[in-house]
PDB file of N, CA and C in Angstrom:
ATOM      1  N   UNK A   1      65.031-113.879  42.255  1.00  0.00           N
ATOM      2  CA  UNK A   1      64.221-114.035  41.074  1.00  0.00           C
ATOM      3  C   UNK A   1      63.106-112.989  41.079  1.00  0.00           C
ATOM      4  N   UNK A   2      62.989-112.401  39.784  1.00  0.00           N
ATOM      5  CA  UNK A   2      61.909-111.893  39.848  1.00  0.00           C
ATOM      6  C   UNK A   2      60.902-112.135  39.316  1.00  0.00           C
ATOM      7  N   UNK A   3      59.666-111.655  40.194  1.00  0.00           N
ATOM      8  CA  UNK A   3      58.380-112.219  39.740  1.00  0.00           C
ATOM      9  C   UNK A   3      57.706-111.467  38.577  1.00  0.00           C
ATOM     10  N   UNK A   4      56.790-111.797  38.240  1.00  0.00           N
ATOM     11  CA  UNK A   4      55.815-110.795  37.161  1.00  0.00           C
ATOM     12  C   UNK A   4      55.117-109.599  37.936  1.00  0.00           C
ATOM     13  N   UNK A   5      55.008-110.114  39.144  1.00  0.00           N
ATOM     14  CA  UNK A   5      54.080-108.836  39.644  1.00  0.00           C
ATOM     15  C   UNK A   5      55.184-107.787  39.570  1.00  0.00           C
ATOM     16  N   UNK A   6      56.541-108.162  40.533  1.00  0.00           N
ATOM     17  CA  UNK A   6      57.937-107.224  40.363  1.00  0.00           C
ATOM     18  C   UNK A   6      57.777-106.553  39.343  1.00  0.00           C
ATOM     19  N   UNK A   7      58.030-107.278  38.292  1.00  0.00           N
ATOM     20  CA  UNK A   7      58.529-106.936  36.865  1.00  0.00           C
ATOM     21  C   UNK A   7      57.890-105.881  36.599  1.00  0.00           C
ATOM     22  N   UNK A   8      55.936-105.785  36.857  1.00  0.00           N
ATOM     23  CA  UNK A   8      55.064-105.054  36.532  1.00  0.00           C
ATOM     24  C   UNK A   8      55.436-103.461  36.922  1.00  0.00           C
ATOM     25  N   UNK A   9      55.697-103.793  38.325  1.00  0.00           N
ATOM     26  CA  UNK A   9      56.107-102.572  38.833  1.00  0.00           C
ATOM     27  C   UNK A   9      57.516-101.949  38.733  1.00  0.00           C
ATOM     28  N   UNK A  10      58.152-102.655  38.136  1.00  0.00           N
ATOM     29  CA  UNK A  10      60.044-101.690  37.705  1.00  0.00           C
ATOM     30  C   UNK A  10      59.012-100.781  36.038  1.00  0.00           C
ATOM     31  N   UNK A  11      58.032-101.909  35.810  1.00  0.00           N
ATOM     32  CA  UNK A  11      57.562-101.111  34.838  1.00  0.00           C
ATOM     33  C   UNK A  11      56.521 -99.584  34.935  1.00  0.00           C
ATOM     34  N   UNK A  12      55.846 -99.457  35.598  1.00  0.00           N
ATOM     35  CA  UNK A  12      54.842 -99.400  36.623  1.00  0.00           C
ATOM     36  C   UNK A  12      55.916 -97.856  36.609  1.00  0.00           C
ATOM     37  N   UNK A  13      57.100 -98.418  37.579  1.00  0.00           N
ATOM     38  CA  UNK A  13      58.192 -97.209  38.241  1.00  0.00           C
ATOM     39  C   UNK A  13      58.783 -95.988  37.217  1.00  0.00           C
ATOM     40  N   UNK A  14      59.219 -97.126  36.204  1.00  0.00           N
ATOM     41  CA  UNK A  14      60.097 -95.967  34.934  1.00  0.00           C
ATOM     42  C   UNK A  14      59.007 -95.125  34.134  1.00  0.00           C
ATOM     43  N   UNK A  15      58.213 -96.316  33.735  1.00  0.00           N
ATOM     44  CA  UNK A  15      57.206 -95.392  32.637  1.00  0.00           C
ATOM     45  C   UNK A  15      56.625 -93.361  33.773  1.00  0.00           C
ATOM     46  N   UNK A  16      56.087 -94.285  34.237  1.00  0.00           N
ATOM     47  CA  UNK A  16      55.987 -92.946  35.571  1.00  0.00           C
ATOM     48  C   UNK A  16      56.830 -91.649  35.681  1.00  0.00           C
ATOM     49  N   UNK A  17      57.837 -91.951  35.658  1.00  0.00           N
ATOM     50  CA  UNK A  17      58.913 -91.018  35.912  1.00  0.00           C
ATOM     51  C   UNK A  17      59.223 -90.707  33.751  1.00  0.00           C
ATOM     52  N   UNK A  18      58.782 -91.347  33.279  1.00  0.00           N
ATOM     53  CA  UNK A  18      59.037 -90.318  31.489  1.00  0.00           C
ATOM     54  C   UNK A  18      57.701 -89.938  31.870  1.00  0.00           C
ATOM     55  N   UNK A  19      56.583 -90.187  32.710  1.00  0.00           N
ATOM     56  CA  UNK A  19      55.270 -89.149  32.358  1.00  0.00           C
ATOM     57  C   UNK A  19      55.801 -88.097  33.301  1.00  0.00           C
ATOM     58  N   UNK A  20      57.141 -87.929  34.105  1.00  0.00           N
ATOM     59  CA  UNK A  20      57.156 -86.874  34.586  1.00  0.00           C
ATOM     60  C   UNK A  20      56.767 -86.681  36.001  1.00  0.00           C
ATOM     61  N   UNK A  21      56.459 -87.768  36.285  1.00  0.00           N
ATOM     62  CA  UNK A  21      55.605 -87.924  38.015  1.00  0.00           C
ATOM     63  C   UNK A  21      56.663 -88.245  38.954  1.00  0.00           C
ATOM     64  N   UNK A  22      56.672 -87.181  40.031  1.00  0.00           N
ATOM     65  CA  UNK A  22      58.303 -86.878  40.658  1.00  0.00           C
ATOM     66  C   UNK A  22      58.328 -88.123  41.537  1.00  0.00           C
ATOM     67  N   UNK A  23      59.117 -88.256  42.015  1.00  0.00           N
ATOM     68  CA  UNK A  23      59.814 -89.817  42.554  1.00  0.00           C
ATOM     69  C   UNK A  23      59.198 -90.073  44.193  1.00  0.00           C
ATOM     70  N   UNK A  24      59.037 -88.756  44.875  1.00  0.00           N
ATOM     71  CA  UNK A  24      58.229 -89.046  45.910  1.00  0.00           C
ATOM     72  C   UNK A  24      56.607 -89.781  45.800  1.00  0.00           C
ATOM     73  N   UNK A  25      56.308 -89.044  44.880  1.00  0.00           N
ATOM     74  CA  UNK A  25      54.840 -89.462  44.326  1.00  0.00           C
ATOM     75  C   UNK A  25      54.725 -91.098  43.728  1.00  0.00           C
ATOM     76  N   UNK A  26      55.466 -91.283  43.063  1.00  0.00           N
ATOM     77  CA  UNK A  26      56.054 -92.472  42.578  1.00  0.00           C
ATOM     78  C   UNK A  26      56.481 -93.573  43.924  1.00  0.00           C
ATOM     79  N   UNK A  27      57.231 -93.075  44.960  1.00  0.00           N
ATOM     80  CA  UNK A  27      56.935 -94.201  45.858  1.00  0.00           C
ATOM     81  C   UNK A  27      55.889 -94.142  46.967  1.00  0.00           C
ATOM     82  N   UNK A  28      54.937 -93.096  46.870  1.00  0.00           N
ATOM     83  CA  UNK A  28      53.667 -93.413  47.884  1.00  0.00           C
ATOM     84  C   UNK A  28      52.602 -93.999  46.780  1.00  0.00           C
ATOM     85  N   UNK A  29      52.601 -93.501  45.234  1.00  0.00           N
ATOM     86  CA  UNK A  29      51.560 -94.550  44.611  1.00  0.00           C
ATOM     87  C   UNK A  29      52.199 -95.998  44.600  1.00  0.00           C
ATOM     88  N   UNK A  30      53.052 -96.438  44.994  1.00  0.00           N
ATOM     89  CA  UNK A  30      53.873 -97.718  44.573  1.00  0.00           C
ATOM     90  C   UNK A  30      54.003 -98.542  46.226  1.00  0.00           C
ATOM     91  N   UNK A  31      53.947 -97.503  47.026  1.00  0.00           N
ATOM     92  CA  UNK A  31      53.712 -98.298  48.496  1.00  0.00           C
ATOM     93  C   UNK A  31      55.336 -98.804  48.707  1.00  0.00           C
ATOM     94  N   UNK A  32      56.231 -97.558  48.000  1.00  0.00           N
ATOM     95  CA  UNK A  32      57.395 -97.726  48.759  1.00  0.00           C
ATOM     96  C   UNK A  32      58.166 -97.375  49.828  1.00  0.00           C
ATOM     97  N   UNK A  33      59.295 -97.639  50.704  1.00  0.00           N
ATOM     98  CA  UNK A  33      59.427 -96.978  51.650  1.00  0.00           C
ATOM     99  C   UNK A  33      60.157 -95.163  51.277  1.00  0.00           C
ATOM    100  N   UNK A  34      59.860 -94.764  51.678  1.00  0.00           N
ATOM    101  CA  UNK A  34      60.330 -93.278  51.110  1.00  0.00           C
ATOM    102  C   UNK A  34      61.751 -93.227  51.229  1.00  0.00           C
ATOM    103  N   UNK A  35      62.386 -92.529  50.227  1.00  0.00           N
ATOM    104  CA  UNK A  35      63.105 -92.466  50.142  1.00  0.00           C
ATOM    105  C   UNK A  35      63.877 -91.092  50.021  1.00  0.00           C
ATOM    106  N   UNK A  36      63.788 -90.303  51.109  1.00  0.00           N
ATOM    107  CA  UNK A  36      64.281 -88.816  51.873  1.00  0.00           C
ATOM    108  C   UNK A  36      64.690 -89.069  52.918  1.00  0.00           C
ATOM    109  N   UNK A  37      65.032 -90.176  53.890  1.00  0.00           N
ATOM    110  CA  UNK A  37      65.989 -90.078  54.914  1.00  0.00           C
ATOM    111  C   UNK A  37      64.958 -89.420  55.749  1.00  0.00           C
ATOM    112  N   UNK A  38      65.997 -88.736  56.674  1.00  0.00           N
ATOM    113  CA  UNK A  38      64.767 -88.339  58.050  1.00  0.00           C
ATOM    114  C   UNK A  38      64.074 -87.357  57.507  1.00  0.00           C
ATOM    115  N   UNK A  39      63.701 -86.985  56.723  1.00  0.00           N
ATOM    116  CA  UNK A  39      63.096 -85.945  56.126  1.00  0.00           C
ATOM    117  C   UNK A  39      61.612 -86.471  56.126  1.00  0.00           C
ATOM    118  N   UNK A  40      61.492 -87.569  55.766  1.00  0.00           N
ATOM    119  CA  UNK A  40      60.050 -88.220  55.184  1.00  0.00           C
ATOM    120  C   UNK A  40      59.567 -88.500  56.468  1.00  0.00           C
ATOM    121  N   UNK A  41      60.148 -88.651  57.929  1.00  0.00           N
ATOM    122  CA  UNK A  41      59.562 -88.710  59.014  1.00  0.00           C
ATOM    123  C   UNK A  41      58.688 -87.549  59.525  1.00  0.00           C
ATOM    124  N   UNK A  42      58.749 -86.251  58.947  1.00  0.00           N
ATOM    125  CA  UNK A  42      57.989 -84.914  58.984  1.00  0.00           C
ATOM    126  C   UNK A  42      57.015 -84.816  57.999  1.00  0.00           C
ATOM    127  N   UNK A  43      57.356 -85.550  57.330  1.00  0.00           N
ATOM    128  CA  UNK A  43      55.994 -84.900  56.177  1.00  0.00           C
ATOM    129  C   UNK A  43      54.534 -86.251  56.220  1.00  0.00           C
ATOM    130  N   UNK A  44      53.893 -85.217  56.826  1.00  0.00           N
ATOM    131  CA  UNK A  44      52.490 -86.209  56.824  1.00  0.00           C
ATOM    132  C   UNK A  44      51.623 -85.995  55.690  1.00  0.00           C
ATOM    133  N   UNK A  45      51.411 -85.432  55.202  1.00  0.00           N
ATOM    134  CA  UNK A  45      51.040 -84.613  53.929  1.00  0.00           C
ATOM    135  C   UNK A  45      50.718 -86.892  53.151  1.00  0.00           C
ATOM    136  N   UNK A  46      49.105 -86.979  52.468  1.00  0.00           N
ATOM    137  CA  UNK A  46      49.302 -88.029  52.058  1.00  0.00           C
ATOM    138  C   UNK A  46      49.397 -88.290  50.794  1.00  0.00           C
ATOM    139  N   UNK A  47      49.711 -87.098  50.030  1.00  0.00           N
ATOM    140  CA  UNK A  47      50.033 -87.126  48.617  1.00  0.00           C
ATOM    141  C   UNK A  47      48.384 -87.586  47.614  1.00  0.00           C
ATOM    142  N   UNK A  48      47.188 -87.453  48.084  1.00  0.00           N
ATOM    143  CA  UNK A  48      46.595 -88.751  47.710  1.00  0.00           C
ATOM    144  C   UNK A  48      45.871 -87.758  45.824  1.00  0.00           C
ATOM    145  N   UNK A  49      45.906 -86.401  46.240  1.00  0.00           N
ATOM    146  CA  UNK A  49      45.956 -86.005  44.629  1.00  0.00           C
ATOM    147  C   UNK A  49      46.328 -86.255  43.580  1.00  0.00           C
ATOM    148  N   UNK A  50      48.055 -85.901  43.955  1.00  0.00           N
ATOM    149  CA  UNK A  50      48.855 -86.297  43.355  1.00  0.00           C
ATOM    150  C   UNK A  50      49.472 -87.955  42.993  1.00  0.00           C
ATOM    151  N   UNK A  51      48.928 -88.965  43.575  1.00  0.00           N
ATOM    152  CA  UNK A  51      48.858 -90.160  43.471  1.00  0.00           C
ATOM    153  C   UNK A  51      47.722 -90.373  42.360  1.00  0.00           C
ATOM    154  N   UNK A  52      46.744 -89.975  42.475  1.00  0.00           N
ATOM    155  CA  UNK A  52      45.748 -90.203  41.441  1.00  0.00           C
ATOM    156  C   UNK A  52      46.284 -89.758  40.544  1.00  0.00           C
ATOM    157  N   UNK A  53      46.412 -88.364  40.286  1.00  0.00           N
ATOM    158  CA  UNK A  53      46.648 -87.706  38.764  1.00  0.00           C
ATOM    159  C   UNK A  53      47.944 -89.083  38.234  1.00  0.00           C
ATOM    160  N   UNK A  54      48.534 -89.083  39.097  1.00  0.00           N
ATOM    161  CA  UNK A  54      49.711 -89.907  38.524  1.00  0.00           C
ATOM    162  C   UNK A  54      48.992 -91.333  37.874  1.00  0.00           C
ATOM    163  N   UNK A  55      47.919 -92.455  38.494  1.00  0.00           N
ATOM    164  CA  UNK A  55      47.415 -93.413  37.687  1.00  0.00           C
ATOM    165  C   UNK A  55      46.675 -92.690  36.701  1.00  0.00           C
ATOM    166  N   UNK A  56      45.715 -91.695  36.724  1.00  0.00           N
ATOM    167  CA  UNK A  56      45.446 -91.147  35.564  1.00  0.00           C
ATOM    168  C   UNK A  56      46.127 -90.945  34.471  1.00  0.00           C
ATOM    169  N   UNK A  57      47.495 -90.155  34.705  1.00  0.00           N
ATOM    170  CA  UNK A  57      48.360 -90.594  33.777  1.00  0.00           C
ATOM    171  C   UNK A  57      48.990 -91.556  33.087  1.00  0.00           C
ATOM    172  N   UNK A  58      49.057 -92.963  33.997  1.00  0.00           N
ATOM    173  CA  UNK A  58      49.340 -94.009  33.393  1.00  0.00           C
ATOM    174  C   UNK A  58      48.240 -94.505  32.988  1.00  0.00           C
ATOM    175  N   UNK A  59      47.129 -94.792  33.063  1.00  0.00           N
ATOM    176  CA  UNK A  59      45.656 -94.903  31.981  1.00  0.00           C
ATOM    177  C   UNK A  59      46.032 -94.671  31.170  1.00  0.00           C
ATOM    178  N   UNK A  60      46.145 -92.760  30.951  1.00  0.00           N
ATOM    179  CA  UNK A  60      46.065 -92.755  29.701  1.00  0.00           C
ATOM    180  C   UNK A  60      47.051 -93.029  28.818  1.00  0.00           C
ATOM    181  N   UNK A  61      48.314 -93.245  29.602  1.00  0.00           N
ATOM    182  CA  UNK A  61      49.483 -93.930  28.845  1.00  0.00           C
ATOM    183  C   UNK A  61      48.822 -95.621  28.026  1.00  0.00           C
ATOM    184  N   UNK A  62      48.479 -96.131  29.158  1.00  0.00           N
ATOM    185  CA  UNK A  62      47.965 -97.566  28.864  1.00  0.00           C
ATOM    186  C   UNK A  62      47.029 -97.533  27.755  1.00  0.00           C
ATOM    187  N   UNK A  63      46.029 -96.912  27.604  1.00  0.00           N
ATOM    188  CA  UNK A  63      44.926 -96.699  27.111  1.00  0.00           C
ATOM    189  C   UNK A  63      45.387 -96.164  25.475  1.00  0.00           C
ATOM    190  N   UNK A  64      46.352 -95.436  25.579  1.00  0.00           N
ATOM    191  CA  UNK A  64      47.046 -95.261  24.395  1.00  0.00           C
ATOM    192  C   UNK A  64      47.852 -96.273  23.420  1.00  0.00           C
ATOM    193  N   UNK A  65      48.331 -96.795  24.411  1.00  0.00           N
ATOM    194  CA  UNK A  65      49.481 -98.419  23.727  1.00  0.00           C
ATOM    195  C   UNK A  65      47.877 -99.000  22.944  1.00  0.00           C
ATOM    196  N   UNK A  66      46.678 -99.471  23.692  1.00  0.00           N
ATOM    197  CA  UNK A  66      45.842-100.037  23.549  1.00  0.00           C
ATOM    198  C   UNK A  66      45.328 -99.999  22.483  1.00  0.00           C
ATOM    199  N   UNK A  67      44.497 -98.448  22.406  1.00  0.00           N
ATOM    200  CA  UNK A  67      43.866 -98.126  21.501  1.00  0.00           C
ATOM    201  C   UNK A  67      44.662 -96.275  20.628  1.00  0.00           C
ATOM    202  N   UNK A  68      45.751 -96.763  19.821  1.00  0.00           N
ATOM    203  CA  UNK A  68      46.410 -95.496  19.321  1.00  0.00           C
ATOM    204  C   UNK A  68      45.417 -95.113  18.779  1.00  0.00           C
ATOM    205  N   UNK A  69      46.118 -93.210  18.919  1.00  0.00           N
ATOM    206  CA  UNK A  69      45.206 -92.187  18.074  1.00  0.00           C
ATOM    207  C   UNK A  69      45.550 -92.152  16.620  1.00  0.00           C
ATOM    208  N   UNK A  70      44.517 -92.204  15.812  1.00  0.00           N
ATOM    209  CA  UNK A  70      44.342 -92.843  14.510  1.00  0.00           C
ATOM    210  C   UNK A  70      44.220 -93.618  14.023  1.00  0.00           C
ATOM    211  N   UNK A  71      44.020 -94.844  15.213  1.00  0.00           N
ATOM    212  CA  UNK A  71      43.858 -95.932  14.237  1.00  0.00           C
ATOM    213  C   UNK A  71      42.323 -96.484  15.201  1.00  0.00           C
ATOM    214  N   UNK A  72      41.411 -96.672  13.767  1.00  0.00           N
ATOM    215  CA  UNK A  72      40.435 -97.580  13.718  1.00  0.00           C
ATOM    216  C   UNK A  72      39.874 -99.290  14.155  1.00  0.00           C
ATOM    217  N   UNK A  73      39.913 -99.348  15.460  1.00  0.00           N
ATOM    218  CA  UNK A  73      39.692-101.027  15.733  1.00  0.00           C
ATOM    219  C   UNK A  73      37.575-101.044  15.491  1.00  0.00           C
ATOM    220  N   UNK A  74      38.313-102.094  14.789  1.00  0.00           N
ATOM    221  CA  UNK A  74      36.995-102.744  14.241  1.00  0.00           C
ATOM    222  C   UNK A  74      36.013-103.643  15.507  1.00  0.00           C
ATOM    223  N   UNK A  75      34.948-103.533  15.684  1.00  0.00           N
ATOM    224  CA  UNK A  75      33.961-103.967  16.694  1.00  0.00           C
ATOM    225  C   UNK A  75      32.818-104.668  15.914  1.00  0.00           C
TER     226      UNK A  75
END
């Protein structure tokens, strides 16, 4: 079964990857196990730039659904 938190993150996963944010990056912001085989045992490198820019990008994805450009919410 899946949970909501799950759910959040298959969402979380795809949207990510249409902003274009490559799949390694995608599983160290997501706290997955890597997925390169023995390869990922060499790379210490902690991605932590490229992890940000990537929630930055989903902000402003989010932030967009929220509040679209052109339209006026009333306060």
């Amino acid at each position: 079964m899946t949970t909501p938190f799950h759910a959040i993150r298959h969402t979380v996963e795809t949207r990510m990857g249409e902003l274009g944010v490559p799949p390694h990056v995608r599983d160290v912001a997501l706290d997955h196990a890597p997925a390169r085989g023995s390869g990922a045992g060499y790379d210490h490198y902690d991605y932590r730039a490229e992890v940000r820019e990537a929630f930055e990008q989903w902000a402003a994805r989010i932030e967009a659904l929220v509040e679209p450009e052109g339209v006026r919410l009333l306060r």
